[in-house]
C-alpha atoms as a PDB file:
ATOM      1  CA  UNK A   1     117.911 -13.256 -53.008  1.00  0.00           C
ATOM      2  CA  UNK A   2     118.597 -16.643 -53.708  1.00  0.00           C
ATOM      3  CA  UNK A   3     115.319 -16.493 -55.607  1.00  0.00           C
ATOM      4  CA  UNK A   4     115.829 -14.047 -57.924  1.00  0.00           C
ATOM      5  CA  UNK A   5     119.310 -15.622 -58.657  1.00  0.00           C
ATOM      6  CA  UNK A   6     117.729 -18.820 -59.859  1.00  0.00           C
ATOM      7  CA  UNK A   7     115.423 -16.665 -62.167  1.00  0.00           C
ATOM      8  CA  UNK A   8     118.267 -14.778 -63.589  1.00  0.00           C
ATOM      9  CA  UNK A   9     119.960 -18.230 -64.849  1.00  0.00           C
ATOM     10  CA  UNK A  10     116.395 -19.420 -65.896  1.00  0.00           C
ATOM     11  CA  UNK A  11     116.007 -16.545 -67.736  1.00  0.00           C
ATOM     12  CA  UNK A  12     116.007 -15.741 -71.894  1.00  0.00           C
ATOM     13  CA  UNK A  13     118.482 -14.058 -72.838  1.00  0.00           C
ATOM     14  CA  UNK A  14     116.248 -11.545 -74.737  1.00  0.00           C
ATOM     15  CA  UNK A  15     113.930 -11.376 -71.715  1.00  0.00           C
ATOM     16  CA  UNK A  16     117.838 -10.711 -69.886  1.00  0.00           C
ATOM     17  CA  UNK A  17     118.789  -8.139 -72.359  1.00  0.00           C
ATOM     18  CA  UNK A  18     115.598  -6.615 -71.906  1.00  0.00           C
ATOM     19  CA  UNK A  19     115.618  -6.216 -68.173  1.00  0.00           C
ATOM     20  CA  UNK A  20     119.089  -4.975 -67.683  1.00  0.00           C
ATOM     21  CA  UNK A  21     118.428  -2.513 -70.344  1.00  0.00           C
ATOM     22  CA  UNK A  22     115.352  -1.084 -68.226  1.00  0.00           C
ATOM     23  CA  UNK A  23     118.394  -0.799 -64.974  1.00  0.00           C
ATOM     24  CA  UNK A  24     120.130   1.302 -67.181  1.00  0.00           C
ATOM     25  CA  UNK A  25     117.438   3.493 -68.079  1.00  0.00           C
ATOM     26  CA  UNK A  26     116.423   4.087 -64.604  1.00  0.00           C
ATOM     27  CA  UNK A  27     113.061   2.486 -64.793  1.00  0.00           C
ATOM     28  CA  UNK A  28     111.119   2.104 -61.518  1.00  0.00           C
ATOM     29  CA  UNK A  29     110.394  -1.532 -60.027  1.00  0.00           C
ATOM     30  CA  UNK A  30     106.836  -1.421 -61.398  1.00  0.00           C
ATOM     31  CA  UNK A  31     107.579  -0.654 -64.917  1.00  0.00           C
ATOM     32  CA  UNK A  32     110.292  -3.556 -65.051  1.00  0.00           C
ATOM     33  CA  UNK A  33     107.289  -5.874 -63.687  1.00  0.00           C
ATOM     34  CA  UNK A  34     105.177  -4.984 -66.330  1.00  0.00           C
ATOM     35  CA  UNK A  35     107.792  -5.441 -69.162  1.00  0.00           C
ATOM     36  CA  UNK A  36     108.765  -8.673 -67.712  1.00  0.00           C
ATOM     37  CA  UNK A  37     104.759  -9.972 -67.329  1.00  0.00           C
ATOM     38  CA  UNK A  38     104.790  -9.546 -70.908  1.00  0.00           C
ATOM     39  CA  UNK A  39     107.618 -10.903 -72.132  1.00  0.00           C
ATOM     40  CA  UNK A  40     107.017 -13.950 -70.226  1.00  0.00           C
ATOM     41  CA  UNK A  41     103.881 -14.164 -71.812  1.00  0.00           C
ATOM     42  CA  UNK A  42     105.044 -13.667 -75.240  1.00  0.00           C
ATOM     43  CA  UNK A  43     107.866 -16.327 -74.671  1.00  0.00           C
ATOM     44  CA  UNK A  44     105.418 -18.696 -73.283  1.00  0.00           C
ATOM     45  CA  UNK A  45     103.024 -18.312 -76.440  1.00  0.00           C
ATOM     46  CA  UNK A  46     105.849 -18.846 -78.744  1.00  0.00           C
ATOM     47  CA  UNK A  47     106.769 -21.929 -76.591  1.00  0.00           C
ATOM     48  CA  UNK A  48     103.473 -23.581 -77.787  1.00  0.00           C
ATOM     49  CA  UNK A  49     103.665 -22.543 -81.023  1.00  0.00           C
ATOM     50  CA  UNK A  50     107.246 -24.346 -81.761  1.00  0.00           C
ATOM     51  CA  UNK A  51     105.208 -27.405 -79.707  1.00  0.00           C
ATOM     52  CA  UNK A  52     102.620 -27.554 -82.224  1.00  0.00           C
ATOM     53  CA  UNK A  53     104.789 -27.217 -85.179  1.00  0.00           C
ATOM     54  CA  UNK A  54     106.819 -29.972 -83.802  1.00  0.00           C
ATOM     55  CA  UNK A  55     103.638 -32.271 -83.188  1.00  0.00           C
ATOM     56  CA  UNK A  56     102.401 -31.623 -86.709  1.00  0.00           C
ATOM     57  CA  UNK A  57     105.398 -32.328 -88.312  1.00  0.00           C
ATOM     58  CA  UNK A  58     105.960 -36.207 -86.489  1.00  0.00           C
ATOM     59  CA  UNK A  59     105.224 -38.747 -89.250  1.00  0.00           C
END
């Protein structure tokens, strides 16, 4: 439990919004992993993106 608390603060708040939307939908536990997997995935790609803008815009 502790666990999932730490995610929950670690957590973007789209990636949030997202989830708690799928609790009030009813969505089973597999369907919310799924979602999740790929928002993750999507956050982390945009995460390198913004890196790589940043590194080509150092002098």
């Amino acid at each position: 439990m502790k666990n999932e608390e730490s995610k929950t603060r670690s957590m973007d708040p789209v990636i949030k919004k997202c989830m708690k939307h799928l609790e009030i939908i009813g969505a089973d536990d597999k369907t919310r992993q799924i979602v999740y997997m790929y928002m993750k995935t999507l956050e982390d790609k945009l995460t390198k993106v913004n890196e790589k803008e940043l590194d080509h815009q150092s002098p």
